[in-house]
Protein backbone atom coordinates (compact mmCIF):
# COMPACT_ATOMS: atom_id res chain seq x y z
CA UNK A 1 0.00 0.00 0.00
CA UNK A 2 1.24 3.41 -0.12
CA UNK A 3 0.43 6.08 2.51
CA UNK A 4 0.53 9.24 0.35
CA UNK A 5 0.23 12.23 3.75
CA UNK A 6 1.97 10.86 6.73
CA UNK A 7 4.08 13.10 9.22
CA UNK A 8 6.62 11.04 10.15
CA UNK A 9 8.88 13.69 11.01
CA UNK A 10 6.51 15.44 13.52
CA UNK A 11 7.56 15.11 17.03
CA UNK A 12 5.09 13.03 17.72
CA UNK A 13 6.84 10.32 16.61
CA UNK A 14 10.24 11.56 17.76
CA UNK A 15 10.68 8.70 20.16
CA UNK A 16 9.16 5.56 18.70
CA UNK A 17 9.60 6.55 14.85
CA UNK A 18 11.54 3.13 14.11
CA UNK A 19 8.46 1.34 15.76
CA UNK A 20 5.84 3.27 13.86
CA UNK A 21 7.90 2.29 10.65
CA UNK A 22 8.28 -1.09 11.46
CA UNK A 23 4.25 -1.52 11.88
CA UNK A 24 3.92 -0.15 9.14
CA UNK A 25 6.12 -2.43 6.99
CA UNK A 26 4.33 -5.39 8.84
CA UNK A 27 1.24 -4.06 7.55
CA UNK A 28 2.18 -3.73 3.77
CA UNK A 29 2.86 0.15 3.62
CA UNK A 30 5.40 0.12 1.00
CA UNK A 31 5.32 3.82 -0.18
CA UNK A 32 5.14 6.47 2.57
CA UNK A 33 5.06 10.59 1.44
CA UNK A 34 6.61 12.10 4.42
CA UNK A 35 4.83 16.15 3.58
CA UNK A 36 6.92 19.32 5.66
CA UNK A 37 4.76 21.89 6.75
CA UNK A 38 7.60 24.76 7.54
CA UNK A 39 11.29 25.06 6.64
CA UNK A 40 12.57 22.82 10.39
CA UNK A 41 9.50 19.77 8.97
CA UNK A 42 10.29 19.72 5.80
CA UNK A 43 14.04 19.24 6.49
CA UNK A 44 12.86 16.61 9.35
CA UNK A 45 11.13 15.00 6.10
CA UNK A 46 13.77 14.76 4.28
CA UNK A 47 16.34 13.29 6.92
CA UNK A 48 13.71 10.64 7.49
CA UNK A 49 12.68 9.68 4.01
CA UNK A 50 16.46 9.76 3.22
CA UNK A 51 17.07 6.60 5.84
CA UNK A 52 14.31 4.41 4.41
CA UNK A 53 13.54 2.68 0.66
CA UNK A 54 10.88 3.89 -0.86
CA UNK A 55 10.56 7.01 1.29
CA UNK A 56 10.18 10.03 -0.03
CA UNK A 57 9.92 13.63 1.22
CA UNK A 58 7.75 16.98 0.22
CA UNK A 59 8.72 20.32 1.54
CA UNK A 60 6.93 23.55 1.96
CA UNK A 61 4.94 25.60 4.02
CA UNK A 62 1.60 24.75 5.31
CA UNK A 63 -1.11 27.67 5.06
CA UNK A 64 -1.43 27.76 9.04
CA UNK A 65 2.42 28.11 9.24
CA UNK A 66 2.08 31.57 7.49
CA UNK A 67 0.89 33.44 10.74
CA UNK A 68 4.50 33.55 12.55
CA UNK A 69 5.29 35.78 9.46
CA UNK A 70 2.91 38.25 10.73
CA UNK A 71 4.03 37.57 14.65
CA UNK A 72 7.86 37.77 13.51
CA UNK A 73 9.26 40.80 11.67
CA UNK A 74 12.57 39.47 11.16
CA UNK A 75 10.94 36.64 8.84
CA UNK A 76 10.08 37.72 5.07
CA UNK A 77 7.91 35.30 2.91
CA UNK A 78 11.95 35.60 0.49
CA UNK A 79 13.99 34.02 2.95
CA UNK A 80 10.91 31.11 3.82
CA UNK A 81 11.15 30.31 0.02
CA UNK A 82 14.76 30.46 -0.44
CA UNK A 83 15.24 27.97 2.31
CA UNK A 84 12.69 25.30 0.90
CA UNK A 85 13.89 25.89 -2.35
CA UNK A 86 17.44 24.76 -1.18
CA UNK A 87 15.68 21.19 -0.40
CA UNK A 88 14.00 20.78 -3.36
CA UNK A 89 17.66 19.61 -5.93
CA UNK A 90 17.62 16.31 -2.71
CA UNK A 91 16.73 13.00 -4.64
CA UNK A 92 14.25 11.92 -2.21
CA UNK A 93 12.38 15.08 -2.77
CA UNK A 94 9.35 14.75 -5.06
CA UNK A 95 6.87 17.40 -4.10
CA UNK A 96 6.16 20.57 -2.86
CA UNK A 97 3.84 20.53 -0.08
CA UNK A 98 1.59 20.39 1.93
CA UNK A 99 0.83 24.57 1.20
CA UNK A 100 -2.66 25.75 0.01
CA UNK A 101 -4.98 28.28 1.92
CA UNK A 102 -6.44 27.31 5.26
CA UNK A 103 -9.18 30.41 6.63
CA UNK A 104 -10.42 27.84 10.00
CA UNK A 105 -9.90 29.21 13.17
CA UNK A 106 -7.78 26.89 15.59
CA UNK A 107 -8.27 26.41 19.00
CA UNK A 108 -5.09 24.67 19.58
CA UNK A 109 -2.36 26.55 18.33
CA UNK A 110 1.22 27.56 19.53
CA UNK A 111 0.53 31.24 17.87
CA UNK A 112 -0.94 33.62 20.51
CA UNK A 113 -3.76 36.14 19.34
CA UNK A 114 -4.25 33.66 16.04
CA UNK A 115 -6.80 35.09 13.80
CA UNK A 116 -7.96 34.71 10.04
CA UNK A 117 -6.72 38.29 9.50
CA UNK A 118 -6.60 40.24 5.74
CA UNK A 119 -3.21 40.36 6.67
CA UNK A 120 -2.93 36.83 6.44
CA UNK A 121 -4.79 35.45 4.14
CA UNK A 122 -2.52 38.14 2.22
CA UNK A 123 0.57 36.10 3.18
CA UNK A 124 -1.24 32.65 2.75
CA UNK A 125 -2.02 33.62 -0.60
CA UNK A 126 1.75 34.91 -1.66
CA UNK A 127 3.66 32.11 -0.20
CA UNK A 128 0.98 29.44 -1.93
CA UNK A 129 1.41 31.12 -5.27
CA UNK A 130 5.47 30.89 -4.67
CA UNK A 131 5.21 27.14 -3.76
CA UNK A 132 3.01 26.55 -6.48
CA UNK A 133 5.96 28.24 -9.16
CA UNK A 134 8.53 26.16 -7.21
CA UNK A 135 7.02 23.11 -8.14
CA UNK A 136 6.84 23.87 -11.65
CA UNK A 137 10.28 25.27 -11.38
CA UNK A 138 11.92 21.93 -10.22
CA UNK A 139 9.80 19.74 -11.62
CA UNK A 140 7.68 18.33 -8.35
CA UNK A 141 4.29 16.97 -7.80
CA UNK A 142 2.09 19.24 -5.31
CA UNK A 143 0.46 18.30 -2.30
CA UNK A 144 -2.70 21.22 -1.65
CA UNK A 145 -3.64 21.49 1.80
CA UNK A 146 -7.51 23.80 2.18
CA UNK A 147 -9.97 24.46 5.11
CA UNK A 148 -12.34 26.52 4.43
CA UNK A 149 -10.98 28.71 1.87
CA UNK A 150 -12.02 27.20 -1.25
CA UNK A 151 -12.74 30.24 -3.00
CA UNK A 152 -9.44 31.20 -2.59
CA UNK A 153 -7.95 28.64 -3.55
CA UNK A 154 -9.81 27.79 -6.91
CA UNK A 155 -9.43 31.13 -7.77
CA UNK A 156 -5.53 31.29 -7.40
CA UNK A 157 -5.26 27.52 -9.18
CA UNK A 158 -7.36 28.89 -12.16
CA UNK A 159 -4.31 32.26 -12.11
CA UNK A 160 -1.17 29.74 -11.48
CA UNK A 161 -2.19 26.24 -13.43
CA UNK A 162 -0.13 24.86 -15.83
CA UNK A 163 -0.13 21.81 -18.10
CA UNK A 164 2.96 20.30 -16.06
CA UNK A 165 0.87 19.86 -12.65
CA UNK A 166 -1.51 17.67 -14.53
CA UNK A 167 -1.60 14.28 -12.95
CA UNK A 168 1.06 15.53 -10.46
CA UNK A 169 -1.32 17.28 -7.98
CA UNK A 170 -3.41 16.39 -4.90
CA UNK A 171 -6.08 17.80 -3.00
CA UNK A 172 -4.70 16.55 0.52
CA UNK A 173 -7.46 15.31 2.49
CA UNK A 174 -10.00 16.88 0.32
CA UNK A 175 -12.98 18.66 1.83
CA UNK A 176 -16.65 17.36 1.26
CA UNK A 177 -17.15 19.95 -2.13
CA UNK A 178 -18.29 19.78 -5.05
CA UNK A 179 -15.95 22.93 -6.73
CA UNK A 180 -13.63 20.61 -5.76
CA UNK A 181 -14.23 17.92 -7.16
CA UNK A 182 -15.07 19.67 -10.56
CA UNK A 183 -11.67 21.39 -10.55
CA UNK A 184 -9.70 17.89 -9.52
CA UNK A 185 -11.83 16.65 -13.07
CA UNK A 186 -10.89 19.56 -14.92
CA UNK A 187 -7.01 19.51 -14.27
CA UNK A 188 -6.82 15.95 -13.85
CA UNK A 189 -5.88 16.26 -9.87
CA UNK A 190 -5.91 13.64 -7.59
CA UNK A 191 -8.05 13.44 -4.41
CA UNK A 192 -6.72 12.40 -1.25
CA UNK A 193 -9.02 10.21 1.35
CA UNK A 194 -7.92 9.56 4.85
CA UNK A 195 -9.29 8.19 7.97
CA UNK A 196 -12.44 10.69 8.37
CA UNK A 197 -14.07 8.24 5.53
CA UNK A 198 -14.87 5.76 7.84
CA UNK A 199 -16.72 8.24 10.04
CA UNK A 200 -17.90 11.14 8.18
CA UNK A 201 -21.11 10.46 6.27
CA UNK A 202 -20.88 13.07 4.00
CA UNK A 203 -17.18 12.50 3.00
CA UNK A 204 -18.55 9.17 2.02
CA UNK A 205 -21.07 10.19 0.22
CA UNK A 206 -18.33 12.54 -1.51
CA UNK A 207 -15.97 9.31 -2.12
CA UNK A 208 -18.80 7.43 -3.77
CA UNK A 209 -19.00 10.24 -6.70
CA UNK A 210 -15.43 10.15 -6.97
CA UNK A 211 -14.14 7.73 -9.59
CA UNK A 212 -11.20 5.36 -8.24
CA UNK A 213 -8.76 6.19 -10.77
CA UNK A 214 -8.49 9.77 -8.80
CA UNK A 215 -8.06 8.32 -5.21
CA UNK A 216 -5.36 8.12 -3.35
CA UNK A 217 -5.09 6.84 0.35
CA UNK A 218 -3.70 8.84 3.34
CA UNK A 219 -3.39 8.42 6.94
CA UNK A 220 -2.29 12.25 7.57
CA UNK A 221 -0.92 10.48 11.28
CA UNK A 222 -1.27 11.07 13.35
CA UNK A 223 -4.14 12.58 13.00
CA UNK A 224 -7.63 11.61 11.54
CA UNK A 225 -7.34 8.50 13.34
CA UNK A 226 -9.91 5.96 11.73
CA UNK A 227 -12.50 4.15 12.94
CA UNK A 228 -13.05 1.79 14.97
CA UNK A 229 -9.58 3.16 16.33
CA UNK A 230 -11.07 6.51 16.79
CA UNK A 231 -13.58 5.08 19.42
CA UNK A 232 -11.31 3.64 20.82
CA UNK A 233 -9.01 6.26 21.50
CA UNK A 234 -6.15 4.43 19.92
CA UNK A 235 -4.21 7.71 19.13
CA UNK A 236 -2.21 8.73 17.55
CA UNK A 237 -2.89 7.87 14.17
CA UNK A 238 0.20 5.98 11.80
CA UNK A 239 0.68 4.78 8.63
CA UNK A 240 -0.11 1.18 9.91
CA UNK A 241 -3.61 2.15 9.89
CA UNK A 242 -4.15 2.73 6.15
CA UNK A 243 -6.19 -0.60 5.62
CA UNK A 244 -8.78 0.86 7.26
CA UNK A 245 -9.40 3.39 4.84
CA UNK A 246 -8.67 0.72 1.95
CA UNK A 247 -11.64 -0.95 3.14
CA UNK A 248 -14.00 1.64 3.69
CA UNK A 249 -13.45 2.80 -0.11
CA UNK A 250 -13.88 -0.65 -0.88
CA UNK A 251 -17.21 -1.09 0.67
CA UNK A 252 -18.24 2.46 -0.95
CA UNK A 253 -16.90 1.70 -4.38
CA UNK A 254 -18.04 -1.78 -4.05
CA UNK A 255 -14.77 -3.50 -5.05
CA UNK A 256 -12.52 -5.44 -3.39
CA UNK A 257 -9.97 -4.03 -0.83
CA UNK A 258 -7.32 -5.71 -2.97
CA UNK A 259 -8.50 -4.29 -6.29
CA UNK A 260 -8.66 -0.43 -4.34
CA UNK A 261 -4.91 -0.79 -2.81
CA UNK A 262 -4.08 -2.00 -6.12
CA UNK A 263 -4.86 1.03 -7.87
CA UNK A 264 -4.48 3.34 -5.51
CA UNK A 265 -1.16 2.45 -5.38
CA UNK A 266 -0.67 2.69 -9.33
CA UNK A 267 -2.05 6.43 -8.52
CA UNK A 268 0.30 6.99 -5.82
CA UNK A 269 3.44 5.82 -8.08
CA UNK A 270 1.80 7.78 -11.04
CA UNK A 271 1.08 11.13 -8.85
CA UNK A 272 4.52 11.64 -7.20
CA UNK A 273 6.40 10.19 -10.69
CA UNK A 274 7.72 6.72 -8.66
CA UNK A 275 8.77 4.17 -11.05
């Protein structure tokens, strides 16, 4: 199977990495995308990735990461780039992301006074257009992280799409919508699925419209922590977990769970250019 969204390198899994990695091999994850979501992550991502066949890294800078730009004068949006940029010539490297626009309004946070500011959607929106030109600089696939900002969002992929991003982009964990799902037709994007499917009545009701040959399976550990895990309380999510989203797509698609982790995987290899 391959586990296209898993944080690995979050320090969550700082002590017991090795273990999470091992379950995961017992459990048939063969492919793991290990996604930064600032400069010190995506680094992490690539040190892990680098240690392990068939691991691969994506750098960038998630949406929610924007706001210490605002908090911190000394950073500029330049030197954010510059330094994921310098990640992107590493072999194991073979996407930008996760970046995208992200307008919810966390609770749980480490930035004090966090707000969904002009300000920073402003910021969102510049480093998410930059990310978006890095990818098609270098050649990467591109892993889109949105939460409530689809407008946004459609309306900067419709500014920045090119030809080169088809079949080489994801909607990470793709929200319940159905501009979504007409733009992932229209540019030939692939939609990610994770552990909320097993749960979320509407997102399976979104899966069922979705035709297989777009899916691809995430974990996102550890969060979205399937069910019947989820009840249980069985946190934090990890990549070991995946079947249980292989099976609730098969029971929605009606196929069978080997036929969906047979070509999800094909789209996994095919989205992130894996031979």
């Amino acid at each position: 199977m391959f586990d296209t969204h898993c944080h690995l390198s979050f320090k969550r899994f700082k002590k017991n990495v090795d273990e999470v990695i091992a379950r995961a091999q017992l459990a048939g994850i063969t492919y793991i995308i290990i996604p930064g979501t600032d400069v010190k992550r995506s680094k992490k991502a690539v040190e892990v990735a680098d240690k392990h066949e068939h691991f691969y890294g994506a750098v960038g800078i998630h949406p929610h990461h924007a706001f210490k730009l605002i908090q911190n004068a000394k950073l500029k949006v330049k030197n954010e780039i510059e330094e994921i940029e310098q990640l992107l010539s590493h072999p194991k490297v073979v996407a930008v992301g996760e970046v995208g626009m992200d307008m919810h309004v966390y609770e749980n946070t480490k930035y004090a006074q966090y707000a969904v500011s002009e300000d920073f959607i402003a910021i969102q929106r510049e480093l998410f257009i930059k990310q978006i030109n890095l990818a098609l600089k270098y050649n990467k696939s591109l892993i889109i992280h949105n939460r409530e900002a689809t407008d946004g969002l459609v309306h900067i992929l419709k500014q920045t799409w090119s030809p080169n991003l088809t079949y080489r982009t994801v909607l990470h964990c793709c929200e319940s919508d159905t501009r979504l799902f007409g733009i992932a037709q229209e540019y030939h994007m692939f939609i990610g699925v994770d552990g909320d499917v097993t749960y979320d009545k509407q997102k399976q009701e979104f899966i069922k419209k979705v035709p297989i040959n777009m899916l691809v399976l995430e974990t996102d550990s550890p969060y979205i922590l399937p069910e019947p895990l989820r009840s249980q309380k069985k946190y934090p999510n990890e990549p070991a977990n995946l079947m249980y989203v292989a099976q609730m797509v098969a029971k929605i698609k009606d196929l069978s769970v080997e036929k969906v982790v047979q070509i999800t995987t094909e789209n996994g290899k095919r989205l992130f250019g894996i031979v």
